[in-house]
C-alpha atoms as a PDB file:
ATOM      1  CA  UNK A   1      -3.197 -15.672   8.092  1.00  0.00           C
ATOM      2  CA  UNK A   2       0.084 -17.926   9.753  1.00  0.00           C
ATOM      3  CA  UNK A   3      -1.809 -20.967   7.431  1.00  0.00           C
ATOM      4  CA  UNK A   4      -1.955 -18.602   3.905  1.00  0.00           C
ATOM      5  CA  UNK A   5       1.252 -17.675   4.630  1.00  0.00           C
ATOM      6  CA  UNK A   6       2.931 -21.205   5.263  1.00  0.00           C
ATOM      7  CA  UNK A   7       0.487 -22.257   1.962  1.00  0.00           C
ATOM      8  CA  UNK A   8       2.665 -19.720  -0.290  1.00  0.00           C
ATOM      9  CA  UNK A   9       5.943 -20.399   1.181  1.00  0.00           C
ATOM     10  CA  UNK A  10       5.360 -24.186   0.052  1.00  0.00           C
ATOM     11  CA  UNK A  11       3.912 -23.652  -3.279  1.00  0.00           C
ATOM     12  CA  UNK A  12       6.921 -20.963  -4.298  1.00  0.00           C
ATOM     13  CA  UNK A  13       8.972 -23.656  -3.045  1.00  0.00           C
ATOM     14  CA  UNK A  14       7.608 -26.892  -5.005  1.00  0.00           C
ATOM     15  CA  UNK A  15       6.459 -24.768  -7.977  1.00  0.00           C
ATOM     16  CA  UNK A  16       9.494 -21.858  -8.126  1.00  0.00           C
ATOM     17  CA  UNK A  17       9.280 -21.497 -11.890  1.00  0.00           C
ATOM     18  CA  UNK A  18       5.553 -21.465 -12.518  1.00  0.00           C
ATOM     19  CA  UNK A  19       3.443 -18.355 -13.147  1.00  0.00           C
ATOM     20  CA  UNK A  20       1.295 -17.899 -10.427  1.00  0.00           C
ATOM     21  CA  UNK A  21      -1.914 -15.737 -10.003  1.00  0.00           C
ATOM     22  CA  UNK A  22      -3.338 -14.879  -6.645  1.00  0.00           C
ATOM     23  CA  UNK A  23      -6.728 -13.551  -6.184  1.00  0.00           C
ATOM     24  CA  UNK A  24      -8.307 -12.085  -3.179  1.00  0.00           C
ATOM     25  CA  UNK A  25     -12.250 -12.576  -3.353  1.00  0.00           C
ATOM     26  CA  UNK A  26     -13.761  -9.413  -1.639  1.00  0.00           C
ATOM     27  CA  UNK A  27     -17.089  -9.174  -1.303  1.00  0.00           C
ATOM     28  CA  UNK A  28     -18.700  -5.952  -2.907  1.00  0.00           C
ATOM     29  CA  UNK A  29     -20.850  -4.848   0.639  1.00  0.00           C
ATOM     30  CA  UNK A  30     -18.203  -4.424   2.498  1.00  0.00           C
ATOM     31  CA  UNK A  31     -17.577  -1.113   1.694  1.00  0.00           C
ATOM     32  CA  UNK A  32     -14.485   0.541   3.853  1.00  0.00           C
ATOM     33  CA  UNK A  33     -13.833  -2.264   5.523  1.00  0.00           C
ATOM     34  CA  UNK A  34     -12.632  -4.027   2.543  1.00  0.00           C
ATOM     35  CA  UNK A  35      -9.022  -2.129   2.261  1.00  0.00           C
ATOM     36  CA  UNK A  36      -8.134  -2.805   5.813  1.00  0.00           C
ATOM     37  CA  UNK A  37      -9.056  -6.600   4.189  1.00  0.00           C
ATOM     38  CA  UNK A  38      -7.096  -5.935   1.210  1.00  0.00           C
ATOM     39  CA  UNK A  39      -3.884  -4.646   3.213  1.00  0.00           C
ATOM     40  CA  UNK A  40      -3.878  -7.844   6.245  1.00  0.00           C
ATOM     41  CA  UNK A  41      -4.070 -10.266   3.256  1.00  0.00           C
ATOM     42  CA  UNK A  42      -1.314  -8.274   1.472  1.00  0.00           C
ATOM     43  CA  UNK A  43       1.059  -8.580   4.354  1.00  0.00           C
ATOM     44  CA  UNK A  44       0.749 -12.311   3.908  1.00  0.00           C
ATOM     45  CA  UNK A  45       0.203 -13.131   0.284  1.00  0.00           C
ATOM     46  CA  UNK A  46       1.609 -12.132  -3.111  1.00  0.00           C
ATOM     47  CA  UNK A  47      -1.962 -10.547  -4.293  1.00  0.00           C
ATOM     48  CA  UNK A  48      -1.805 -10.392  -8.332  1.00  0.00           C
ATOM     49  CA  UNK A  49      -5.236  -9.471  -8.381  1.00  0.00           C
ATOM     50  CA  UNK A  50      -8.726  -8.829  -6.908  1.00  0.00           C
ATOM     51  CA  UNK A  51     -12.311 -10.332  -7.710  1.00  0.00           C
ATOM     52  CA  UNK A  52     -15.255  -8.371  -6.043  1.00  0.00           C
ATOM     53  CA  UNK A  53     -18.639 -10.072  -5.906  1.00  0.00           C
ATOM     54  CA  UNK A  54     -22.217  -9.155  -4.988  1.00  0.00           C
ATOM     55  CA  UNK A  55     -22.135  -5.941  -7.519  1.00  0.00           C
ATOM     56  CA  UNK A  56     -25.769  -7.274  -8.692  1.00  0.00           C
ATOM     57  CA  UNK A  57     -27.648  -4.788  -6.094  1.00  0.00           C
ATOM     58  CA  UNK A  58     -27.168  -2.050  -4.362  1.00  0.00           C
ATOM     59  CA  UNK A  59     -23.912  -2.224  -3.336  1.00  0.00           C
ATOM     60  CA  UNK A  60     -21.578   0.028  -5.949  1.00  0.00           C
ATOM     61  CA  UNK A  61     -18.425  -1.032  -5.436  1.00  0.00           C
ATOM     62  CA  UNK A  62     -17.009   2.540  -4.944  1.00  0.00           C
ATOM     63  CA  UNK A  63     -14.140   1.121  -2.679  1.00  0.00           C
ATOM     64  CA  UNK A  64     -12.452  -0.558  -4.924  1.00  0.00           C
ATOM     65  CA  UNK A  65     -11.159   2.876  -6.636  1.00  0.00           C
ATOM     66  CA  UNK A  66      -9.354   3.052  -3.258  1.00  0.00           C
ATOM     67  CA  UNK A  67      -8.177  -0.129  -2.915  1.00  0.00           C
ATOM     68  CA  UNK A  68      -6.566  -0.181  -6.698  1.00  0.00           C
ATOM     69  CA  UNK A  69      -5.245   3.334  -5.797  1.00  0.00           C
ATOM     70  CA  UNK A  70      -3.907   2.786  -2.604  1.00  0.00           C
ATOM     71  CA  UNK A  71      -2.566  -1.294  -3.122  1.00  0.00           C
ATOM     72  CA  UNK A  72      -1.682  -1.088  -6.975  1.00  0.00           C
ATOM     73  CA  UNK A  73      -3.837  -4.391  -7.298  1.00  0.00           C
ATOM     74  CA  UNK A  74      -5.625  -4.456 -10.500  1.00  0.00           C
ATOM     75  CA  UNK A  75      -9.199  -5.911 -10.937  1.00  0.00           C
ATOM     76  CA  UNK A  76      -9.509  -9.350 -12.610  1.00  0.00           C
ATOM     77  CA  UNK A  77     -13.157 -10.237 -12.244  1.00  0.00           C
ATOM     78  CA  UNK A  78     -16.932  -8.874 -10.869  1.00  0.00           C
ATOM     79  CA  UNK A  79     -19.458 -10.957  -9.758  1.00  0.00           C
ATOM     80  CA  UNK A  80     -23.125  -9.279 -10.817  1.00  0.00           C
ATOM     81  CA  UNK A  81     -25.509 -12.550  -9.856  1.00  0.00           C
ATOM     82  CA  UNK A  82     -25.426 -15.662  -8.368  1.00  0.00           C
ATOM     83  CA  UNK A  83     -24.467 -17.807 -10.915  1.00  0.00           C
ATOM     84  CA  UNK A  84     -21.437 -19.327 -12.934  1.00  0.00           C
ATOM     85  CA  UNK A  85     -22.221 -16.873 -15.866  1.00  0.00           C
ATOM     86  CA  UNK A  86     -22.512 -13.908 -13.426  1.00  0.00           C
ATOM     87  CA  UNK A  87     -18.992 -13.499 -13.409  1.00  0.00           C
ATOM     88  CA  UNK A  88     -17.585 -11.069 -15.936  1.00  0.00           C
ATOM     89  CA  UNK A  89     -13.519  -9.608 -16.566  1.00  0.00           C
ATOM     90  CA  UNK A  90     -13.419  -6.552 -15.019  1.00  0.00           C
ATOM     91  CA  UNK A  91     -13.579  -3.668 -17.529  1.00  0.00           C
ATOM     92  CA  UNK A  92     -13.030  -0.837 -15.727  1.00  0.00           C
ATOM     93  CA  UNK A  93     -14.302   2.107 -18.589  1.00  0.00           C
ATOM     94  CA  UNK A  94     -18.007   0.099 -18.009  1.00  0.00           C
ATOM     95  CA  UNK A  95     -17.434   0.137 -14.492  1.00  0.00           C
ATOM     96  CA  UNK A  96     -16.756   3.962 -13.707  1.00  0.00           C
ATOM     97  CA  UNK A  97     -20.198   4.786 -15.984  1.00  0.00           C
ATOM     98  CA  UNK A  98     -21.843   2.681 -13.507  1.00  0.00           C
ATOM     99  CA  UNK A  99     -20.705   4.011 -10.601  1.00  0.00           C
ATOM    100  CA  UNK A 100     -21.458   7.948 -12.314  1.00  0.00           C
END
């Protein structure tokens, strides 16, 4: 975490006036575990927003309600497959219907 930290510091340093977007990759199977996750790497690192993968099988992704609730992170991307064209924007009307 000391390392992810000391990577920000220098990039907000070398690159003050560019947009920056920082996504924390959280694996979908996690389950609960994943906001503790969400909350150590949001100690260290500006989070803008949150990709969660491996929503091809059984895992739902029900946790990331909580996470979004509780962190104010949106969403940016899901991962339904293994492949390049398995990742989709998050749309989050699609995603509640198949979570119901």
């Amino acid at each position: 975490m000391d390392e992810l930290n000391k990577i920000q510091k220098v990039i907000n340093k070398e690159m003050e006036e560019a947009d920056k977007e920082v996504l924390l990759v959280i694996d979908g199977t996690t389950g609960q575990n994943a906001i503790s996750q969400v909350k150590a790497f949001k100690e260290e690192a500006d989070i803008t927003g949150l990709v969660i993968t491996k929503l091809d099988g059984t895992a739902k992704g029900g946790v990331a309600i909580g996470i979004v609730n509780d962190n104010k992170i949106p969403i940016k991307f899901i991962g339904i497959g293994e492949g390049i064209d398995d990742m989709e924007v998050f749309n989050s009307e699609d995603f509640v219907k198949a979570i119901i």
